[in-house]
N, C-alpha and C. Protein backbone atom coordinates (compact mmCIF):
# COMPACT_ATOMS: atom_id res chain seq x y z
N UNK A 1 -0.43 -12.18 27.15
CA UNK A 1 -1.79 -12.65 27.22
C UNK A 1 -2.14 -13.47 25.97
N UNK A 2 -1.80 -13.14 24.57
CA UNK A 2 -2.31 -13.40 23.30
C UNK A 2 -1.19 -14.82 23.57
N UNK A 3 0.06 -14.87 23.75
CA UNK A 3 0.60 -16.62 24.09
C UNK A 3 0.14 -17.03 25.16
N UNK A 4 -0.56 -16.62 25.85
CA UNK A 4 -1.47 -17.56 26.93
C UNK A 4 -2.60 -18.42 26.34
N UNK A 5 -3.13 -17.74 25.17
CA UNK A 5 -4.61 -18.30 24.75
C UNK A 5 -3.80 -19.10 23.05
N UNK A 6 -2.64 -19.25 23.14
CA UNK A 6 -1.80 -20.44 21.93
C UNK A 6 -1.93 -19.43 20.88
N UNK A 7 -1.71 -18.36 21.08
CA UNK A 7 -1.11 -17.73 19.57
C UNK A 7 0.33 -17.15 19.54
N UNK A 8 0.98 -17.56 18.00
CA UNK A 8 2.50 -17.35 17.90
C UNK A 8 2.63 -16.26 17.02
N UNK A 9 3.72 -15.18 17.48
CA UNK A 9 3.98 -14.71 16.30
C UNK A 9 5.09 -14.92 15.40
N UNK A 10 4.42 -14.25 14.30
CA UNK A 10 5.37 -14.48 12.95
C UNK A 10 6.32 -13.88 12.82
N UNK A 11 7.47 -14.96 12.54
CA UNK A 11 8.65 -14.29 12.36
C UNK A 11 9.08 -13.64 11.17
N UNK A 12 8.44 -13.18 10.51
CA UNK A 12 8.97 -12.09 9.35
C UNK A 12 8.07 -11.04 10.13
N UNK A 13 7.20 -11.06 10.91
CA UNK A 13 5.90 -9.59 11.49
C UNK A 13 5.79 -9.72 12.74
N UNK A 14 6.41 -8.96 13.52
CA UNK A 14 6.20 -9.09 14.80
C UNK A 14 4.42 -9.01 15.20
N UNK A 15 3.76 -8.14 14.37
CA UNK A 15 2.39 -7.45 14.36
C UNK A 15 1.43 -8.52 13.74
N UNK A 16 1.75 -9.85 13.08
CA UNK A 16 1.31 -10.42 13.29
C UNK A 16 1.19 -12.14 13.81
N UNK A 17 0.02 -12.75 14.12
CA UNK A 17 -0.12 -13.18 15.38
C UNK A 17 -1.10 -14.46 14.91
N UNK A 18 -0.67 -16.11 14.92
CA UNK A 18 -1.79 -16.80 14.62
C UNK A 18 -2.04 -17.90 15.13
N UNK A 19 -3.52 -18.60 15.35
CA UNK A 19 -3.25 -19.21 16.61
C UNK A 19 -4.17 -20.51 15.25
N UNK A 20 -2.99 -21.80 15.15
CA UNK A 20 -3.10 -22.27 14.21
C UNK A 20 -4.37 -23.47 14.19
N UNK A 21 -4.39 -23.93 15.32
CA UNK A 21 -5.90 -24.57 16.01
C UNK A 21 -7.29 -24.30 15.74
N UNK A 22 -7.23 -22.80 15.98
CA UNK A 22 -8.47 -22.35 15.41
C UNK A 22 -8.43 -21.60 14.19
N UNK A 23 -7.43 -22.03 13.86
CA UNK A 23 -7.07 -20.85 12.19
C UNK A 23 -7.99 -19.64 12.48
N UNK A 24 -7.39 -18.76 13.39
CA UNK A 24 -7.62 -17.15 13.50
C UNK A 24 -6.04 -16.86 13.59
N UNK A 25 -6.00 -15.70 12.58
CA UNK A 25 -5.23 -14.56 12.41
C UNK A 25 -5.62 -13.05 12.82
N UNK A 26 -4.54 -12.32 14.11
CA UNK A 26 -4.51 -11.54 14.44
C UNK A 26 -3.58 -10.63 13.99
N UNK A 27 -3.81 -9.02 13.31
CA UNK A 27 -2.95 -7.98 12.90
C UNK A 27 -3.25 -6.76 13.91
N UNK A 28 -2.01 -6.92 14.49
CA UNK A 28 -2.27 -5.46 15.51
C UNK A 28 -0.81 -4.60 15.03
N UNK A 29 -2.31 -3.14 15.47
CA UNK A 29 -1.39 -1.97 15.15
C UNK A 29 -1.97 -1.30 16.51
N UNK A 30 -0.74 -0.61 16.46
CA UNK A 30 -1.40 0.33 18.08
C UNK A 30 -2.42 -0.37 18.77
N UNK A 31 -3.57 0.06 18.99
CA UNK A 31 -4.49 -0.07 19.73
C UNK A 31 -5.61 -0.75 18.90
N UNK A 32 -5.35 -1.33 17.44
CA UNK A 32 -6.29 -1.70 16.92
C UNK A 32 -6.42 -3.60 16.56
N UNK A 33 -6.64 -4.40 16.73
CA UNK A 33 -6.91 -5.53 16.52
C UNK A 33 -7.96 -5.98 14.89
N UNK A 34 -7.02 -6.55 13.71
CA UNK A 34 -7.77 -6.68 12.65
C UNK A 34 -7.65 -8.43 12.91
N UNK A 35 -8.81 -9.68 12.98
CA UNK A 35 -9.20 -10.35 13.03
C UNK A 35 -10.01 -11.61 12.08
N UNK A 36 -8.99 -12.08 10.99
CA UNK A 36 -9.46 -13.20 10.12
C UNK A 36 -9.65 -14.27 10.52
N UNK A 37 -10.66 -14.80 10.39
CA UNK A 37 -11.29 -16.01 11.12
C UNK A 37 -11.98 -17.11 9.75
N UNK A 38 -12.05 -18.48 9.98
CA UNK A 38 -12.93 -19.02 9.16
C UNK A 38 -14.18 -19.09 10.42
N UNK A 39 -13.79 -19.64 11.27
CA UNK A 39 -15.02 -19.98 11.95
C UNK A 39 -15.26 -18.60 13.06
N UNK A 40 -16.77 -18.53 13.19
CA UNK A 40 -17.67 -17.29 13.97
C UNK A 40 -17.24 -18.02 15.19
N UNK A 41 -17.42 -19.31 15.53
CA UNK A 41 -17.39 -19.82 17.15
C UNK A 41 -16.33 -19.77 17.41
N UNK A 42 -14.95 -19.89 16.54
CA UNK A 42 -13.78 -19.55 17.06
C UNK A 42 -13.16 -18.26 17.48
N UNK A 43 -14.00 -17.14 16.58
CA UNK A 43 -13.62 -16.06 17.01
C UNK A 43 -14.87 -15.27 17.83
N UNK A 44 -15.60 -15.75 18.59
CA UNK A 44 -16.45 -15.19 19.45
C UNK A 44 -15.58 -16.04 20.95
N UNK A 45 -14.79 -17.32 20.66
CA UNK A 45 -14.50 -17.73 21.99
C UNK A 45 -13.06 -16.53 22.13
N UNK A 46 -12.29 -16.04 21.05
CA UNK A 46 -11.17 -14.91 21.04
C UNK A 46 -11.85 -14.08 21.44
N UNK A 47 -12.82 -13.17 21.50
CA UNK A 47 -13.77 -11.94 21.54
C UNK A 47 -13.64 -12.41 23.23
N UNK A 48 -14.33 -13.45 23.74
CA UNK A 48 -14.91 -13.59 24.57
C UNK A 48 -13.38 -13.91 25.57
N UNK A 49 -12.72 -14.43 25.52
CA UNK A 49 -11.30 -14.18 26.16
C UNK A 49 -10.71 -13.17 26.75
N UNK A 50 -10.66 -11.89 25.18
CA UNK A 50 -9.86 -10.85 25.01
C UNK A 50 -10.62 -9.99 26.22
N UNK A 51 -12.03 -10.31 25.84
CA UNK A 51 -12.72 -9.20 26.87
C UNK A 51 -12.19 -9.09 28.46
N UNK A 52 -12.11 -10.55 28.72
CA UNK A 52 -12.35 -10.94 30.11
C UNK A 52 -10.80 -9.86 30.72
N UNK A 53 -9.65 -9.30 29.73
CA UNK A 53 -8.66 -8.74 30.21
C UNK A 53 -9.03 -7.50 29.77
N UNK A 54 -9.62 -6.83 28.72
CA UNK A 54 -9.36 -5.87 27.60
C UNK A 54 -10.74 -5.32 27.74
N UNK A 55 -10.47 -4.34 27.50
CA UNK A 55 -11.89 -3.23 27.34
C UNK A 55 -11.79 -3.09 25.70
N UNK A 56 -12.92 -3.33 25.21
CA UNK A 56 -12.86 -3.78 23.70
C UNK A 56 -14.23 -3.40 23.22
N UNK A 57 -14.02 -2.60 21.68
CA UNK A 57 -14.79 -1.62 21.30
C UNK A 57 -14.94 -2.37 19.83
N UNK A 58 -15.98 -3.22 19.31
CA UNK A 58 -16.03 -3.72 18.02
C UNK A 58 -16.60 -2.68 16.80
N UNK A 59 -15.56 -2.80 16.06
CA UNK A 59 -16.15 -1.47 14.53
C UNK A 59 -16.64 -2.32 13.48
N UNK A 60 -16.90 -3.62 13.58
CA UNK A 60 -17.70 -4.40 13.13
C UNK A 60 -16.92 -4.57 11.78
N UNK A 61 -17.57 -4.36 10.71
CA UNK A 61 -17.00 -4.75 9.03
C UNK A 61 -15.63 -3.60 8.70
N UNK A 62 -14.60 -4.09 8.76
CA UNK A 62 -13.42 -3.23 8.29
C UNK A 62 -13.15 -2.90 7.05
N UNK A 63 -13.50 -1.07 6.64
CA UNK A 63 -13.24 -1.22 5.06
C UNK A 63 -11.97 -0.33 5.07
N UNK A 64 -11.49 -0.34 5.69
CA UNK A 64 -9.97 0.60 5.56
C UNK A 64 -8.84 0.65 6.67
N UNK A 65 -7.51 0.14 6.64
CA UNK A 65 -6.82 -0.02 7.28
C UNK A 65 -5.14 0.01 7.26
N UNK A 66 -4.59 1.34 7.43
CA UNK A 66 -2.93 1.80 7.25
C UNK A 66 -3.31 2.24 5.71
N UNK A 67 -4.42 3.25 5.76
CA UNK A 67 -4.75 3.75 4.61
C UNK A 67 -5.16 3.22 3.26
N UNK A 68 -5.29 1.44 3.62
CA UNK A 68 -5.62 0.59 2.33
C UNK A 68 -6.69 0.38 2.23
N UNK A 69 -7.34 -0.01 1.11
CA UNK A 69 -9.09 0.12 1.26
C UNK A 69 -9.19 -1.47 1.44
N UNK A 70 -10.12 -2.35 1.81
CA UNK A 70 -10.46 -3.44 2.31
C UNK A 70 -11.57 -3.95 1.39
N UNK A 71 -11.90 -4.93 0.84
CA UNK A 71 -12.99 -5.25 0.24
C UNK A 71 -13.13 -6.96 0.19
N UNK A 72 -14.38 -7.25 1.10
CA UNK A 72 -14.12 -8.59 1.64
C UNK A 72 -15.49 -9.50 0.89
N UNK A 73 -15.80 -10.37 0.32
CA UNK A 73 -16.65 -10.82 -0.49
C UNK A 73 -16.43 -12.05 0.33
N UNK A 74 -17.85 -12.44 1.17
CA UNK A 74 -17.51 -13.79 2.41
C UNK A 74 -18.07 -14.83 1.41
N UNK A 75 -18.71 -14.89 0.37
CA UNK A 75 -19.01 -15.81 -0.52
C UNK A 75 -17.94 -16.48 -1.29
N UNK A 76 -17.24 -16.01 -1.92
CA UNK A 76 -16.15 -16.20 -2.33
C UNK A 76 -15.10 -16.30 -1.72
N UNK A 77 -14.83 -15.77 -0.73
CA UNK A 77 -14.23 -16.19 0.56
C UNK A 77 -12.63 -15.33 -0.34
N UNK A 78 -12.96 -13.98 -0.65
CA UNK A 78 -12.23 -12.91 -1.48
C UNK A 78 -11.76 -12.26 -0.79
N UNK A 79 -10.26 -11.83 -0.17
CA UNK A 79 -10.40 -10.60 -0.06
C UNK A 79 -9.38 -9.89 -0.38
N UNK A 80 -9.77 -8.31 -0.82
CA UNK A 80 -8.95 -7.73 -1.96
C UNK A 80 -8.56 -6.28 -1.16
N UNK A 81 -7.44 -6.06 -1.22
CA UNK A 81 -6.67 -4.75 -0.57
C UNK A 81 -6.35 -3.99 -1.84
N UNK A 82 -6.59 -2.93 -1.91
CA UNK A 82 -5.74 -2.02 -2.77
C UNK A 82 -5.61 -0.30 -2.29
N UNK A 83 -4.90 0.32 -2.64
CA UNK A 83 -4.91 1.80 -2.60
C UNK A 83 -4.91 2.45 -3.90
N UNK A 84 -5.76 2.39 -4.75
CA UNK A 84 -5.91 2.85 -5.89
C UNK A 84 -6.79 4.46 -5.64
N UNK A 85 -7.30 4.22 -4.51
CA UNK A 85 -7.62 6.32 -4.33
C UNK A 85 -6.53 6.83 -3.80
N UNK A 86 -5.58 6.19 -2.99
CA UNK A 86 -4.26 6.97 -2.71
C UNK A 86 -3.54 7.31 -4.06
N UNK A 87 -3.18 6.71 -5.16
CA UNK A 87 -2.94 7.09 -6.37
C UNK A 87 -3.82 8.32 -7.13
N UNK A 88 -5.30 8.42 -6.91
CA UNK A 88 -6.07 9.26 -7.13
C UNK A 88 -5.92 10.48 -6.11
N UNK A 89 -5.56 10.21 -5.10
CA UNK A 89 -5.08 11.35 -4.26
C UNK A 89 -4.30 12.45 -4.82
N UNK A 90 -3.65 11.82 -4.57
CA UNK A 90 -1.86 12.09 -5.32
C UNK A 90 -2.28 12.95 -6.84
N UNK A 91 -2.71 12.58 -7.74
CA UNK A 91 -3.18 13.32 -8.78
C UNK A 91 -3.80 14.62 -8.33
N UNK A 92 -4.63 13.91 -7.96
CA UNK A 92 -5.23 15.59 -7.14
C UNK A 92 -5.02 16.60 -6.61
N UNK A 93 -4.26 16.37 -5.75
CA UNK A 93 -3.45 16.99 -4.56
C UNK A 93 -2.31 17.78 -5.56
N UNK A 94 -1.68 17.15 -6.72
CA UNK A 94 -0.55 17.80 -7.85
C UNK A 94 -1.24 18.41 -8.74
N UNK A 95 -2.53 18.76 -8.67
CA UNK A 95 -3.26 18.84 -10.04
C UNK A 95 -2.88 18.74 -11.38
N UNK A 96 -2.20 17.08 -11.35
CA UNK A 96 -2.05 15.98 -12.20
C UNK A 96 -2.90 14.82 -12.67
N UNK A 97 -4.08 15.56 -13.91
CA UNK A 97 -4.63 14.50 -14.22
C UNK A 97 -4.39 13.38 -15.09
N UNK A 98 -4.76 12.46 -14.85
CA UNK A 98 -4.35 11.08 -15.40
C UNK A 98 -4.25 11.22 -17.00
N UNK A 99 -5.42 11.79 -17.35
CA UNK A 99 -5.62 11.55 -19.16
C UNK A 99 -5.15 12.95 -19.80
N UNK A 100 -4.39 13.82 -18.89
CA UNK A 100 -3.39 15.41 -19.65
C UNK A 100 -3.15 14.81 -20.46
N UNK A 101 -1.82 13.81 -19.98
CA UNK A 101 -0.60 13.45 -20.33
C UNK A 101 -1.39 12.73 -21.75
N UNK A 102 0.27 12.61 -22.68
CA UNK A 102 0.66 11.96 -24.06
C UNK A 102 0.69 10.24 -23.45
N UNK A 103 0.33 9.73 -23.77
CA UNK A 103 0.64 8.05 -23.83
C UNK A 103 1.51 7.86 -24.56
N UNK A 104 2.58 7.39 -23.41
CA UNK A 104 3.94 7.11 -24.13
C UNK A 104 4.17 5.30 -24.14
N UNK A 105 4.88 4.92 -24.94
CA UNK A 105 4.89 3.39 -25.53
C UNK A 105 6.41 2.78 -24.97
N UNK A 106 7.05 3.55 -24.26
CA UNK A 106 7.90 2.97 -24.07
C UNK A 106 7.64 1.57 -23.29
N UNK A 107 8.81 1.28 -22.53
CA UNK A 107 8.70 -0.11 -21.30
C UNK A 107 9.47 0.65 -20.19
N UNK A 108 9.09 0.49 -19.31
CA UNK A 108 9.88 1.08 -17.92
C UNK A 108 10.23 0.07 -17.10
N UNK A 109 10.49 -1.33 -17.82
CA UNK A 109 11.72 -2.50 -16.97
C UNK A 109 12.78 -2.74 -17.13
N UNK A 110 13.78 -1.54 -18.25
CA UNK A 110 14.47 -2.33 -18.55
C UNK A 110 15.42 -0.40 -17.92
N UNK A 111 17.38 -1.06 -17.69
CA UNK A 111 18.06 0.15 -17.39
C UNK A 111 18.06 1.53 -18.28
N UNK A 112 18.35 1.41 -19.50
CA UNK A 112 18.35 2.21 -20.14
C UNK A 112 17.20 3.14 -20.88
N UNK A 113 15.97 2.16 -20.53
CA UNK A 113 14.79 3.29 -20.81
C UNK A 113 14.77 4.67 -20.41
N UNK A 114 15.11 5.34 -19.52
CA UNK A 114 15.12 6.95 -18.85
C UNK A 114 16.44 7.02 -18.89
N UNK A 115 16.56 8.30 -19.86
CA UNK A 115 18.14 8.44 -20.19
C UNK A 115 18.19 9.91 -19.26
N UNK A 116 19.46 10.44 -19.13
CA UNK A 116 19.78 11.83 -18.47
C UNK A 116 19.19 12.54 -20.12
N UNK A 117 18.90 14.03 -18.82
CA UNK A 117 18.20 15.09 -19.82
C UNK A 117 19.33 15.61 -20.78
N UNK A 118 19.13 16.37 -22.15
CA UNK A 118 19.45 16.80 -22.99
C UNK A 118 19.71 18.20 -22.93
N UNK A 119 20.09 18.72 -23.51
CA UNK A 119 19.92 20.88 -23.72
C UNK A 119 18.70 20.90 -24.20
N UNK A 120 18.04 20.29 -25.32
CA UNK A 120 17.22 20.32 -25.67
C UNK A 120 15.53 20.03 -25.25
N UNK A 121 15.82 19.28 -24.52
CA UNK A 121 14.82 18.53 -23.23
C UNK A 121 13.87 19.64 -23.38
N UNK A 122 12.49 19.32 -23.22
CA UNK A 122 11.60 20.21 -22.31
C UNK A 122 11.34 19.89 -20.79
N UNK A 123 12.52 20.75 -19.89
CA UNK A 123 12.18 21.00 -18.40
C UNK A 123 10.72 21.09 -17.81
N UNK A 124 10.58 20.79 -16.47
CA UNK A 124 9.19 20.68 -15.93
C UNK A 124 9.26 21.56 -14.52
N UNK A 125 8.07 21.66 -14.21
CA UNK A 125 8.45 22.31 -12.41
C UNK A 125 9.50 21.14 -11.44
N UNK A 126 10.76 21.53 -10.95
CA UNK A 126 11.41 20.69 -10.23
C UNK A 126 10.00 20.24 -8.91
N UNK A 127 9.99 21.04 -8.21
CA UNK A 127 9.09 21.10 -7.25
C UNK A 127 7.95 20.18 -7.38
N UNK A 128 7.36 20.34 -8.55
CA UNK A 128 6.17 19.32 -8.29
C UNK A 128 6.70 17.68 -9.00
N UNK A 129 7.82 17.91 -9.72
CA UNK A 129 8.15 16.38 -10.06
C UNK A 129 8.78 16.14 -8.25
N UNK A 130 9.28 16.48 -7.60
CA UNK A 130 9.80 15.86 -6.45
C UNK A 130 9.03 15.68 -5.36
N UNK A 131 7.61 16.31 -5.43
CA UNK A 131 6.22 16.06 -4.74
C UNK A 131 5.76 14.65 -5.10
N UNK A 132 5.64 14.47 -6.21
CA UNK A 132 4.72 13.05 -6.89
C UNK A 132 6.47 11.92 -6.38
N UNK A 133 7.38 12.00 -6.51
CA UNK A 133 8.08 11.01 -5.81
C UNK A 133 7.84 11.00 -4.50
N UNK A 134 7.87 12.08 -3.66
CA UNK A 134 7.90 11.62 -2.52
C UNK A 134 6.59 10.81 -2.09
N UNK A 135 5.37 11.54 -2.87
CA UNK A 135 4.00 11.14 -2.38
C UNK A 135 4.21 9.41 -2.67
N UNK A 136 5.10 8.83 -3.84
CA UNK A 136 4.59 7.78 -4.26
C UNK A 136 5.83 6.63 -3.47
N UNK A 137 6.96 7.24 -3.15
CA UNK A 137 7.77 6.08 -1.76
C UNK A 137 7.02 5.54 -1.00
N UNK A 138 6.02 5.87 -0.71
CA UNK A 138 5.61 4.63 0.46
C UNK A 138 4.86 3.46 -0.37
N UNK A 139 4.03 4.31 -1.17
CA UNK A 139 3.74 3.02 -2.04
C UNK A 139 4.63 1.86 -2.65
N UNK A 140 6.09 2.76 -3.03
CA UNK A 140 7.13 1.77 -3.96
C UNK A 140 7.53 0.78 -2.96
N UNK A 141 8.03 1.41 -1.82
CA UNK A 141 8.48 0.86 -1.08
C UNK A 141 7.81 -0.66 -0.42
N UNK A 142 6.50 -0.14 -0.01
CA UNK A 142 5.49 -0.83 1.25
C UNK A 142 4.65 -1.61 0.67
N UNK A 143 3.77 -1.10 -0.25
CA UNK A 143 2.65 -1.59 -0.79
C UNK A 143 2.65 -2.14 -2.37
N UNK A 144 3.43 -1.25 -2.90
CA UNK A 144 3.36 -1.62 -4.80
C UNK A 144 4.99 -1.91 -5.09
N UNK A 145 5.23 -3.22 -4.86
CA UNK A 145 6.76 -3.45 -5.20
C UNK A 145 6.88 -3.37 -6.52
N UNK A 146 5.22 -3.73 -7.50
CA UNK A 146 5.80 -3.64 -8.88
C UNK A 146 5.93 -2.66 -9.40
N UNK A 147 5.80 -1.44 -8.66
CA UNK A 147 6.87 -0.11 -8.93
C UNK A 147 8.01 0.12 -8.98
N UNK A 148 8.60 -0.23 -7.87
CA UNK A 148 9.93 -0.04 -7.10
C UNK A 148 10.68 0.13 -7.87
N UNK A 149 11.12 -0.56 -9.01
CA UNK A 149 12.68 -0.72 -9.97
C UNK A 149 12.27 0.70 -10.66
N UNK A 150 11.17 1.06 -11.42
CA UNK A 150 10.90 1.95 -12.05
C UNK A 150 10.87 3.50 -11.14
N UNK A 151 9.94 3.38 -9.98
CA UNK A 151 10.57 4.16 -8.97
C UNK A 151 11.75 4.49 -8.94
N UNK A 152 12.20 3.56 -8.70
CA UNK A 152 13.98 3.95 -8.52
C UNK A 152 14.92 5.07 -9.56
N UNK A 153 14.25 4.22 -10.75
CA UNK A 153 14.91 4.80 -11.95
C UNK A 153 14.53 6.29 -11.90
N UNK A 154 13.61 6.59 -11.82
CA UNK A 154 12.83 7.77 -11.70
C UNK A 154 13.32 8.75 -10.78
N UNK A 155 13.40 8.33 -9.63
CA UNK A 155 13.99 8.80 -8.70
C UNK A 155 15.45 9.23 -8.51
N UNK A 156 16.28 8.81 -9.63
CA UNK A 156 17.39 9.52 -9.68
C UNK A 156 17.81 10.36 -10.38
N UNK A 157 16.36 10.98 -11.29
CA UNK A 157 16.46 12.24 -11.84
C UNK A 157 15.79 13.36 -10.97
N UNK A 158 15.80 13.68 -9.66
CA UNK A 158 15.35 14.28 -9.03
C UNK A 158 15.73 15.61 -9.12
N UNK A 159 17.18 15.88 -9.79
CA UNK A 159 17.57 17.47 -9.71
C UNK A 159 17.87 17.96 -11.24
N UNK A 160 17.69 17.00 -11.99
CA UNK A 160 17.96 17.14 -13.76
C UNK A 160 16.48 16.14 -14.55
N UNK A 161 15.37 16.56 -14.93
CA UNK A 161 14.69 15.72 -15.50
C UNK A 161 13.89 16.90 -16.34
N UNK A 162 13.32 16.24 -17.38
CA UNK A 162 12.45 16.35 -18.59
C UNK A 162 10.97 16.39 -18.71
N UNK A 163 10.33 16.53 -19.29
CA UNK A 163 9.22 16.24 -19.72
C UNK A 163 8.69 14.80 -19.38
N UNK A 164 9.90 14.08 -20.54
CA UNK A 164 9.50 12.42 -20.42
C UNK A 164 9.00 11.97 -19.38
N UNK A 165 9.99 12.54 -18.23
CA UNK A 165 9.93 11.62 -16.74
C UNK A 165 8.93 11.99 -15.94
N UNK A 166 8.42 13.40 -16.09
CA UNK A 166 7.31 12.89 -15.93
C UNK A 166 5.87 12.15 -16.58
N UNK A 167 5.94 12.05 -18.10
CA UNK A 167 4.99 11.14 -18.71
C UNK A 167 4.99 9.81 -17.63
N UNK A 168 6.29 9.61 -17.76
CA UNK A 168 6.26 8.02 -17.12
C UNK A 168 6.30 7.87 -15.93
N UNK A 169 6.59 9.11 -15.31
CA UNK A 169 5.94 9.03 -13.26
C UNK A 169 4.04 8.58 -13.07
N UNK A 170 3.70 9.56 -14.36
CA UNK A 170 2.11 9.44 -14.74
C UNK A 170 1.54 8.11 -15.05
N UNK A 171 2.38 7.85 -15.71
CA UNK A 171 2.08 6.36 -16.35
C UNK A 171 2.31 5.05 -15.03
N UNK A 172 2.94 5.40 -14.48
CA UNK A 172 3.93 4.49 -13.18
C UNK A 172 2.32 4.54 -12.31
N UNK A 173 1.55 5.60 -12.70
CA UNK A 173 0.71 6.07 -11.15
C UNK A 173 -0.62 5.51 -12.27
């Protein structure tokens, strides 16, 4: 139906969908349709299409979507995604607050910053350091690539780690 009315999808996203004429961009997930438009008449003649097949339920201003918060400024013609309460989650949920921790000065871009633990090391709960990784993969992965390398590093002290690692899981978040 959606290549009946001249929209293509993208080949890196199957999910999304743009019909370059009327510069509207369509993101579908399941059952939900998210809808960037410059022009109102172009996307009331999409509205008015979709209907004529689709039983269609408008939630009007979208502030959250695949758990990301949405923040759309039509003046500026802005718009800004982040998950910065999913990070605040995550603290919470570990009862890991942000400002416990020591502020550590290292750099976490380079290989050799996170070394293997010592005898001497101060050990941490295994359990809750392997909670705050798992909580934070989807982010490294999906949403915050400028984690990922540091993630990684992090992530391969999962059955031997220190104190440090977690300063800098804290710091990462």
């Amino acid at each position: 139906m959606l290549s009946e009315l001249n929209f293509v999808q993208c080949i890196a996203d199957s999910c999304l969908l743009i019909h370059e004429s009327k510069e509207i961009i369509l993101l579908l997930y399941i059952d939900n349709i998210v809808i960037v438009f410059k022009s109102l008449s172009n996307v009331k003649w999409f509205k008015h299409e979709f209907q004529c097949v689709f039983k269609v339920k408008n939630l009007r201003k979208m502030k959250k979507i695949l758990d990301i918060q949405i923040t759309c400024n039509r003046k500026t013609w802005i718009l800004q995604m982040n998950q910065t309460h999913y990070f605040h989650d995550v603290l919470k949920r570990l009862n890991m607050k942000q400002d416990k921790h020591k502020i550590t000065d290292f750099l976490m871009n380079e290989y050799d910053v996170l070394c293997s633990v010592e005898l001497e090391d101060v050990r941490i709960n295994q359990h809750k350091y392997q909670q705050v990784i798992e909580s934070l993969m989807y982010a490294a992965i999906h949403t915050h690539f400028n984690i990922a390398f540091t993630f990684n590093q992090l992530s391969q002290y999962l059955n031997d780690f220190a104190e440090y690692h977690e300063h800098a899981l804290k710091k990462l978040m």
